[in-house]
Structure formats: C-alpha cells, structure tokens
Protein backbone atom coordinates (compact mmCIF):
# COMPACT_ATOMS: atom_id res chain seq x y z
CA UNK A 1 15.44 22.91 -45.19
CA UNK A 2 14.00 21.49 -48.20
CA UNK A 3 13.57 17.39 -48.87
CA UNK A 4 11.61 15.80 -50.94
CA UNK A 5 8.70 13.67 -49.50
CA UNK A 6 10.23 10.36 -49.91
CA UNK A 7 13.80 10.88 -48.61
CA UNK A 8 11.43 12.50 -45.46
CA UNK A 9 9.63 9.46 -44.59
CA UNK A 10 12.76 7.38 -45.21
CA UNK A 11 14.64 9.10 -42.23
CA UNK A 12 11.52 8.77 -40.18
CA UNK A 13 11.10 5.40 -40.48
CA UNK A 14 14.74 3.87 -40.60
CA UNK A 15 15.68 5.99 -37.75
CA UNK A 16 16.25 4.43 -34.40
CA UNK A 17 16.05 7.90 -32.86
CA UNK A 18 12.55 9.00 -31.65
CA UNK A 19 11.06 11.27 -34.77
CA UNK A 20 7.63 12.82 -35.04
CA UNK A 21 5.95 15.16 -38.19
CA UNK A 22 3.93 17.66 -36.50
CA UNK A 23 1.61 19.99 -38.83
CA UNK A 24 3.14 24.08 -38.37
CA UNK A 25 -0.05 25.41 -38.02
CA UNK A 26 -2.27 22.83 -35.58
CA UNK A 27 0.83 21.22 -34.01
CA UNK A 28 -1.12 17.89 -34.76
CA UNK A 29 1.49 14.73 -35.14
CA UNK A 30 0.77 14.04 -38.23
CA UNK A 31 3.48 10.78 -38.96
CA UNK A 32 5.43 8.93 -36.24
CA UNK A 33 8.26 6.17 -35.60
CA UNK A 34 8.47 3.56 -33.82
CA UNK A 35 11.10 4.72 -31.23
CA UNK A 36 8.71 7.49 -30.67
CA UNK A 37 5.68 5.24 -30.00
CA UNK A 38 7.93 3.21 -27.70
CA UNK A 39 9.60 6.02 -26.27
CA UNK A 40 5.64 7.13 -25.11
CA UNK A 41 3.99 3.96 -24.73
CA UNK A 42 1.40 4.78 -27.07
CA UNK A 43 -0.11 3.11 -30.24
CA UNK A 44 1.00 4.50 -33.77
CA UNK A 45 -3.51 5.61 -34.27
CA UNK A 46 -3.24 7.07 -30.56
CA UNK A 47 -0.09 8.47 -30.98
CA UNK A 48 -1.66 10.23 -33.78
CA UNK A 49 -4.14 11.79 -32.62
CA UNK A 50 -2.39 13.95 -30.22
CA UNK A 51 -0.59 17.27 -30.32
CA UNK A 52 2.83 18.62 -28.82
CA UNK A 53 1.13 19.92 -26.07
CA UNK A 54 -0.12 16.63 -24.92
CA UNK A 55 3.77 15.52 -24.85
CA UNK A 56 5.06 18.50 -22.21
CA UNK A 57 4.46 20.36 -19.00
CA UNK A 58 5.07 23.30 -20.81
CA UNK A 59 2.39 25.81 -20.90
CA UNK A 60 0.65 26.45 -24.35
CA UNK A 61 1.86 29.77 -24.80
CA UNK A 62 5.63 28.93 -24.51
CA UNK A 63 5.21 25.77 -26.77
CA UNK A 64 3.47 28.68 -29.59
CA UNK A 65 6.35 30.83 -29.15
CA UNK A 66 8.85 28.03 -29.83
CA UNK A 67 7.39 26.60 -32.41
CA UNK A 68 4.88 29.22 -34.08
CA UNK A 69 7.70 32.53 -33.82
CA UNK A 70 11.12 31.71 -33.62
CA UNK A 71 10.86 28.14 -35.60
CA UNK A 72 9.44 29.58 -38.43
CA UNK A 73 12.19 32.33 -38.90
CA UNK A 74 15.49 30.23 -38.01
CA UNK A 75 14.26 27.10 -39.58
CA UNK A 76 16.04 25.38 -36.82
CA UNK A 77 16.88 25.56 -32.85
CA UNK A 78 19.26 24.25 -30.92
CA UNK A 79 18.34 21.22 -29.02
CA UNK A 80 16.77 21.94 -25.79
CA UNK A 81 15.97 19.73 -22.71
CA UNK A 82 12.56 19.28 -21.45
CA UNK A 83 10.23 16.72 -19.49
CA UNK A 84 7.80 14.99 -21.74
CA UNK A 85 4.82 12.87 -20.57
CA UNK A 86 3.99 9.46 -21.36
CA UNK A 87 0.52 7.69 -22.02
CA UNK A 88 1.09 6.14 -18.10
CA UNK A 89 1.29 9.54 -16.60
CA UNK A 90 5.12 8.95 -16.21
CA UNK A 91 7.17 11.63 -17.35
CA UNK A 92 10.99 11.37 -19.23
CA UNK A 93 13.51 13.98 -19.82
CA UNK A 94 14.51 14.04 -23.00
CA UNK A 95 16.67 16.49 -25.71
CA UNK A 96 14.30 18.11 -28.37
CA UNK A 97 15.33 19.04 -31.91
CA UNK A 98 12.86 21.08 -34.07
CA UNK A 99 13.61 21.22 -37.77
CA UNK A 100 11.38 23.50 -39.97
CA UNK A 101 10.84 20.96 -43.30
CA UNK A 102 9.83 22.78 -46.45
CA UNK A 103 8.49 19.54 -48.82
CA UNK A 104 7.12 19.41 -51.90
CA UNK A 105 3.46 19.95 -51.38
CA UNK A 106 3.86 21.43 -47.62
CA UNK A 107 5.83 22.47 -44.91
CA UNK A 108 6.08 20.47 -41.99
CA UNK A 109 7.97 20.47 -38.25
CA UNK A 110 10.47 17.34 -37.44
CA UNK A 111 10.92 16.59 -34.04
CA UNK A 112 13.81 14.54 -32.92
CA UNK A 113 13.29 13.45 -29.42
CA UNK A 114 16.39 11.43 -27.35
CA UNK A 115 15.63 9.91 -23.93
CA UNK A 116 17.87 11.34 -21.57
CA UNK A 117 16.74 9.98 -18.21
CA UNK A 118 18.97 7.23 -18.32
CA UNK A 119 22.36 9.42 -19.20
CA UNK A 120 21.53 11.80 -16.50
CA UNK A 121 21.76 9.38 -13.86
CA UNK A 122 24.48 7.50 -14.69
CA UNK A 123 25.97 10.72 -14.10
CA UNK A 124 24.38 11.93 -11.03
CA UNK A 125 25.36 8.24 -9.87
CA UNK A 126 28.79 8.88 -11.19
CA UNK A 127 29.03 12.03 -8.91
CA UNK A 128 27.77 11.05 -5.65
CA UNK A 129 30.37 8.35 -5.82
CA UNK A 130 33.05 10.68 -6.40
CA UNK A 131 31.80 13.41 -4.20
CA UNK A 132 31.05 10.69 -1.64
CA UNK A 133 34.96 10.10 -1.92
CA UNK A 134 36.21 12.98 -0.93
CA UNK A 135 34.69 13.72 1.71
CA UNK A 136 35.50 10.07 3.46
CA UNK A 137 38.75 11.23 2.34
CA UNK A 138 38.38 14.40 4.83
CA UNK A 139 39.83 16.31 1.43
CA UNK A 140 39.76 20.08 1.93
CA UNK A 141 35.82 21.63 2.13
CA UNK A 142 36.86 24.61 -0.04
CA UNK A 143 38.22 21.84 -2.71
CA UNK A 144 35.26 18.81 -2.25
CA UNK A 145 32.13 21.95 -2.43
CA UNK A 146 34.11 23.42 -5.67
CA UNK A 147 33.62 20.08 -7.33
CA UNK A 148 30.05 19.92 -6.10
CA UNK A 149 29.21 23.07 -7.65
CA UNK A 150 30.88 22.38 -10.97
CA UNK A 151 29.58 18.90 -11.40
CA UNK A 152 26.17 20.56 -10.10
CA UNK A 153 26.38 23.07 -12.85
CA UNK A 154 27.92 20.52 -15.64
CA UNK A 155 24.46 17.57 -14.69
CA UNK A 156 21.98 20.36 -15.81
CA UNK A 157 24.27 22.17 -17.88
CA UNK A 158 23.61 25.69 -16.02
CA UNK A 159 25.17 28.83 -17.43
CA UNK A 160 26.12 30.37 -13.65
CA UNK A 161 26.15 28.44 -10.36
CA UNK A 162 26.56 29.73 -6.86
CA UNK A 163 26.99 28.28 -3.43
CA UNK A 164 25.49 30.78 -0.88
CA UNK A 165 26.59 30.33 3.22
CA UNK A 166 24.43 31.24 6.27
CA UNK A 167 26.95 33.82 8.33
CA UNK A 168 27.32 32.37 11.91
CA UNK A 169 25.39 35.62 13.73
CA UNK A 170 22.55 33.86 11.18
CA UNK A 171 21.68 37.40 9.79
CA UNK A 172 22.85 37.41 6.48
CA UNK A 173 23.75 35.36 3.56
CA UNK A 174 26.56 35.38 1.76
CA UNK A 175 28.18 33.97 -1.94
CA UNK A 176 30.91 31.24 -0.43
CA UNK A 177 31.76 30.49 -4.42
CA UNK A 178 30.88 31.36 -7.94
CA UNK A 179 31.48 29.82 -10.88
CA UNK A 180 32.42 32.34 -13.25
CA UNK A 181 31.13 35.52 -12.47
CA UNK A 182 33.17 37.52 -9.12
CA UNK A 183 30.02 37.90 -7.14
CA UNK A 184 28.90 42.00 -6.67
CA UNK A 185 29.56 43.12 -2.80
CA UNK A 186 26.28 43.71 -2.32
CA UNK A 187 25.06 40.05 -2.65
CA UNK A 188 26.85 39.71 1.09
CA UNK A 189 24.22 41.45 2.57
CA UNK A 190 21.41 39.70 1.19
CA UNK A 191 19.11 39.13 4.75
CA UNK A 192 16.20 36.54 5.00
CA UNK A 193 13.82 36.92 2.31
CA UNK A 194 15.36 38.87 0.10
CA UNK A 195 15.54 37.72 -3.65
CA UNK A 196 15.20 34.43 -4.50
CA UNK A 197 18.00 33.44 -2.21
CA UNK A 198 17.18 34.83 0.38
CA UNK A 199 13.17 33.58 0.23
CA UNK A 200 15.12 29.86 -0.19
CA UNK A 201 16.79 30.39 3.30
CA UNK A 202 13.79 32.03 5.02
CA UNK A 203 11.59 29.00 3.62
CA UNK A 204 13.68 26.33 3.72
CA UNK A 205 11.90 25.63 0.06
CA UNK A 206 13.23 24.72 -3.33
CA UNK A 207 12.21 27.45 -5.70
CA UNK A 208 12.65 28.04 -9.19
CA UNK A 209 11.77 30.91 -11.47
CA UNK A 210 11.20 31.02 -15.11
CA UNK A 211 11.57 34.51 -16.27
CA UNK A 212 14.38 35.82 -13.84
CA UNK A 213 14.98 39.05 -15.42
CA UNK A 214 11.12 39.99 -15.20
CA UNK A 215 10.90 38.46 -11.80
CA UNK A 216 9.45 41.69 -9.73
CA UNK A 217 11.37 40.07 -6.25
CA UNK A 218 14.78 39.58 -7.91
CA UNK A 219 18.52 41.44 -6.75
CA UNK A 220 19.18 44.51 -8.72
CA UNK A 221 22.38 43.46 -9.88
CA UNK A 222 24.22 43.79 -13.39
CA UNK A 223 25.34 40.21 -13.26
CA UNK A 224 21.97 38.74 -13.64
CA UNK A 225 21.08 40.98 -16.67
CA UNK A 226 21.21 37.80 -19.01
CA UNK A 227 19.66 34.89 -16.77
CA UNK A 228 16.63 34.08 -17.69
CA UNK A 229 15.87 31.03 -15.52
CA UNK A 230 17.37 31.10 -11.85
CA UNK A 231 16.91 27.77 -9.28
CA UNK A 232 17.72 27.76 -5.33
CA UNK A 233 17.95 24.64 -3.33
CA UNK A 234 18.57 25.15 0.77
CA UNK A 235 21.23 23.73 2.02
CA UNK A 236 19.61 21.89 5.18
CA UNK A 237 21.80 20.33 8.65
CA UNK A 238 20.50 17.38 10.95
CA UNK A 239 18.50 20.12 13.27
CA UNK A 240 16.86 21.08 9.81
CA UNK A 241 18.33 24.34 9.94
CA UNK A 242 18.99 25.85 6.36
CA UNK A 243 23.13 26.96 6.67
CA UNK A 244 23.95 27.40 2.84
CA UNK A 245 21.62 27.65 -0.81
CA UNK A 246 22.62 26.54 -4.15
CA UNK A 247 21.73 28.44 -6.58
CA UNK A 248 21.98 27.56 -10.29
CA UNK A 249 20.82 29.50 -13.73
CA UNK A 250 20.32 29.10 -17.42
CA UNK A 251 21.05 32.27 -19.99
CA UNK A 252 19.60 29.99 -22.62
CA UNK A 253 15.75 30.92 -22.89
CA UNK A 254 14.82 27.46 -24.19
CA UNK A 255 16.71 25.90 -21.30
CA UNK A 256 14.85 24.85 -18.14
CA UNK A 257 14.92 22.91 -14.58
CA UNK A 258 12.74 19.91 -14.95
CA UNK A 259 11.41 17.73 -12.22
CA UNK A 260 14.51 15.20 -12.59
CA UNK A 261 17.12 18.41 -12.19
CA UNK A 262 15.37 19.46 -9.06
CA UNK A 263 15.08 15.92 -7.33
CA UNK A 264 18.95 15.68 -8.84
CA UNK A 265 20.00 19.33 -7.51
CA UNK A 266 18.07 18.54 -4.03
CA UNK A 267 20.46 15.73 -3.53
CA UNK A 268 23.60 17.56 -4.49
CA UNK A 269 22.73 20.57 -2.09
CA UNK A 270 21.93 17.97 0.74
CA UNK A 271 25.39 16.89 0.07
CA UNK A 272 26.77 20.44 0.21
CA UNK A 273 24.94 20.69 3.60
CA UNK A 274 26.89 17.38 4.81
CA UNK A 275 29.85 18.75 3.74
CA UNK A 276 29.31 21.77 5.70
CA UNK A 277 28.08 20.70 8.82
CA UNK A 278 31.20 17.79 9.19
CA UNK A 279 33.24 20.85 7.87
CA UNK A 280 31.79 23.28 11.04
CA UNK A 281 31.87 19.73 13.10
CA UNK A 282 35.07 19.47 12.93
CA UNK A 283 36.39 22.96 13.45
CA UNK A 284 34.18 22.96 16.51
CA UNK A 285 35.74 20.15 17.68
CA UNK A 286 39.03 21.47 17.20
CA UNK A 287 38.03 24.46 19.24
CA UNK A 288 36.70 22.99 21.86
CA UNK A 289 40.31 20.94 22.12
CA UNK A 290 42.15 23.63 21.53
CA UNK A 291 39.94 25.44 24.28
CA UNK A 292 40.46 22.70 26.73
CA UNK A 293 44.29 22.11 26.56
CA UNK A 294 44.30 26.02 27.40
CA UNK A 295 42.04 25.49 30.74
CA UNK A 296 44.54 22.22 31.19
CA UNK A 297 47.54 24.75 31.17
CA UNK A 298 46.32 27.12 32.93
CA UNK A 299 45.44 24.54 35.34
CA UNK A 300 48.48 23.67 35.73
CA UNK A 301 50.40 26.76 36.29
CA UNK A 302 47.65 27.10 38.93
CA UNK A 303 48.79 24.15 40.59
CA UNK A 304 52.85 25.05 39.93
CA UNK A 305 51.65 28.49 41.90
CA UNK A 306 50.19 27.03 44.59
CA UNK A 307 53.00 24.97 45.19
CA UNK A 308 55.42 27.59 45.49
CA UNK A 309 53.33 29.26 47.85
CA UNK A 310 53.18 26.52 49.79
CA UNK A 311 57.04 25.77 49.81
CA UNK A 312 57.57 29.36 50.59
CA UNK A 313 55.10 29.39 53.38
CA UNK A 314 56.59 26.28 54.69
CA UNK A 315 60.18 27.79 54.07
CA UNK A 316 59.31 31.01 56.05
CA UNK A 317 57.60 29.29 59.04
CA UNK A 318 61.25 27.26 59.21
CA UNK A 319 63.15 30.74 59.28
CA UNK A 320 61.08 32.09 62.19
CA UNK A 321 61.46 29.10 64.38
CA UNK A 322 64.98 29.31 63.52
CA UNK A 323 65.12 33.09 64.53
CA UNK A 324 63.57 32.20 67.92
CA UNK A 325 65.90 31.75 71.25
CA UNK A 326 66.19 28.49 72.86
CA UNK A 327 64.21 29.86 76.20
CA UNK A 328 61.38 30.87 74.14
C-alpha cells in the first residue's frame, strides 16, 4: 500500500490504537505511539531501541517467515493473535496486524497491536457463569459438554474441537463429540500414549504442538491433513484420575495457543471433568438404587415364600392330627 510520509505519521500519532513502524529489513521499531508505549510500559527512546523479537515468545525464525516471506509478497495478513511481552516481564495477548507500507523514500512495516487480555476474559467469565448454570440446573450432560466445547472452541477461536472419554474397562479412548468433522472409527481405539491424545491421558499433562502435520507421533488420519496446531487438556476427577481430554486445533498457520488460552482451556476441561464425574455420580447412584430396590423385592418374595411354607407346614401338621383316632 502506498502513502505518503505525512498522512503515515498522521495515523500513527492520532491513533488511539497501539501502532509501531518497524524497518523490513532489521525489524528495528523505528517510530512509535503512545498507546503502544503504554500498552508496553516502556519509554518512547527505549521503546525504540528494540526489535519485534523483543515484543514475542515467538522464536526468531517464525517471526522472519512472517514478516521477511509472506509479508513482503501479500502486502498484508490477516490479524493474528499472539502473547507479547512487556518491559515488567508481564506478558498480554493481543491481535497483530502487519501492513507492508511502500512511502515515498522507503518501505516500511505497520504494526497495529490491540490488547486483548481484557476481552478474553470477560468472556471466559461470561462462560463459566453460564456453564456453571447448567449444570446446577442438572441440564442434560450430552447438552451442558456440547456448549462447553463450542464456547471452548469460539474463546480461542479453534478451527476443530474434540471432547475425548476414558472407556470404563480404562483401555481405550474414545471421541464423545466433534465439532464439525464425524470423527474416523479408528480414533476409538486410540490406547494410552498414542498420539497426542493419547500421551495427554497417559500423562495427565497439557500438551500442545506447533506443527501438527509434521509432528512424527501424530494419528494417521485424513481429517487432520490441514491442522497445523493441535492442543490437549486432560480431563482430571477428584481421585486425579484423567476420564476425558479436550482437544482443540487451529488450520490457520499464523494462529496459536498462548499462555492465557491454555490457563483458559485448563479451566474449561476441569469443568468438562466436573461435568462428567456428577454425570457418572449420578448414574451410579441410580444403579446402586435401582440395584437395591431389586435385593428389597426379592427380599420380599423371600419372605412371602417362607410364609407359605410355613402356613402349609402348619396346615399339614393340622390334617394329620385330624386323621388320627381318638385312642391314639
């Protein structure tokens, strides 16, 4: 996109959205605003004298790719969300828009930065109220761990989602629901340690991988073809048994599970493993009722049996003394 120098530093300095100019070549910020040096708690000189890869956790090579290959050709990418580090050491999530700028005298890159910390909880807050609802509402499981999985998949905007059970003989695991995909009939007899799901359940460890489709450990499955990052959480009962995983994935290559996704996806799949232990609670209980008013029945018919014999016993012993003469 081409702008002229002053209409440039116009945006940059009017806007109340965080902006950076970051030389193409170095990836040295070059101008800043001051949303951005708020938004990193750093001083316009020291924010200057620092590079995009001071700003992420993402390695060096993937920041080159993004912004050294694929920037250059498309002038523009889609906005992608990341965790970027602060002068304190604290880290914020926030939505990154790179815009290759063609000026007069030079080309620069514009990054657009929006805090998204705050958003995302108000939703994850939003959620575990709701969720929280329904299942003090004893709504159906099926129903209240369909709407954990969707609103799992819509906080971290994940292209599949999956919600994985333990079977009760505890030697497989098997896909309970999918989002969108009909999961392949092999997946049901994925065992401990196999794939990343099956490495979540034998752990008992979140685990995410990057490059899914490279991944030498993954399921050989046409399904997963197009994921590119995949993310398990265990699903983990009082005993600290793991009965269930959620598993989550982007298609998007620029798309990622930050630190706030994982502490926010930990706490979704611990409330997936509530569900599911009340849920197995309660049909136990059930059982065990159902089991007893059986024994009580058959108690009873016992005791209906035993009194017959008894009346007929009692009723025989009459008809002998009866049959006997009065000498006798």
């Amino acid at each position: 996109m081409k702008r002229s120098g002053s209409i440039y530093r116009r945006i940059l300095a009017e806007s109340a959205t965080a902006m950076c100019g970051v030389d193409p070549d170095s990836l040295r910020i070059m101008e800043a605003n001051r949303s951005f040096t708020k938004l990193f708690g750093y001083s316009l000189r020291e924010a200057l004298s620092l590079t995009l890869y001071d700003l992420t956790l993402q390695d060096r090579e993937s920041v080159d790719h993004t912004c050294k290959k694929v920037l250059p050709s498309s002038k523009g990418l889609p906005p992608i969300s990341l965790t970027a580090l602060r002068k304190d050491g604290g880290q914020v999530v926030v939505e990154c828009r790179l815009e290759w700028i063609r000026l007069r005298d030079r080309d620069i890159v514009l990054v657009t930065l929006r805090n998204l910390s705050d958003h995302k909880e108000k939703s994850f807050l939003n959620i575990l109220r709701e969720i929280c609802g329904d299942i003090l509402r004893r709504r159906d499981r099926d129903a209240v761990l369909r709407s954990l999985l969707r609103h799992s998949m819509e906080l971290v905007s994940a292209s599949q989602g999956t919600l994985w059970m333990v079977t009760q003989d505890e030697q497989h695991i098997f896909p309970f629901l999918a989002s969108d995909h009909q999961p392949p009939s092999v997946w049901a007899r994925t065992r401990a340690g196999e794939g990343l799901v099956g490495t979540v359940w034998q752990t008992g460890e979140a685990m995410v991988v990057k490059d899914y489709s490279n991944w030498p450990h993954r399921l050989l499955v046409p399904t997963v073809h197009d994921v590119h990052t995949v993310a398990g959480f265990p699903l983990t009962d009082s005993r600290g048994t793991v009965i269930g995983v959620l598993e989550l994935a982007h298609c998007d290559p620029f798309r990622m599970f930050d630190w706030q996704d994982r502490y926010y996806l930990g706490q979704m799949a611990q409330m997936a493993a509530l569900e599911l232990e009340n849920s197995n609670l309660m049909d136990s209980a059930r059982q065990e009722i159902q089991e007893r008013e059986k024994t009580e029945l058959r108690i009873c018919e016992a005791y209906e049996a035993l009194d017959q014999a008894y009346e007929s016993t009692l009723i025989g012993w009459v008809q002998a003394l009866d049959m006997r003469d009065g000498e006798t």
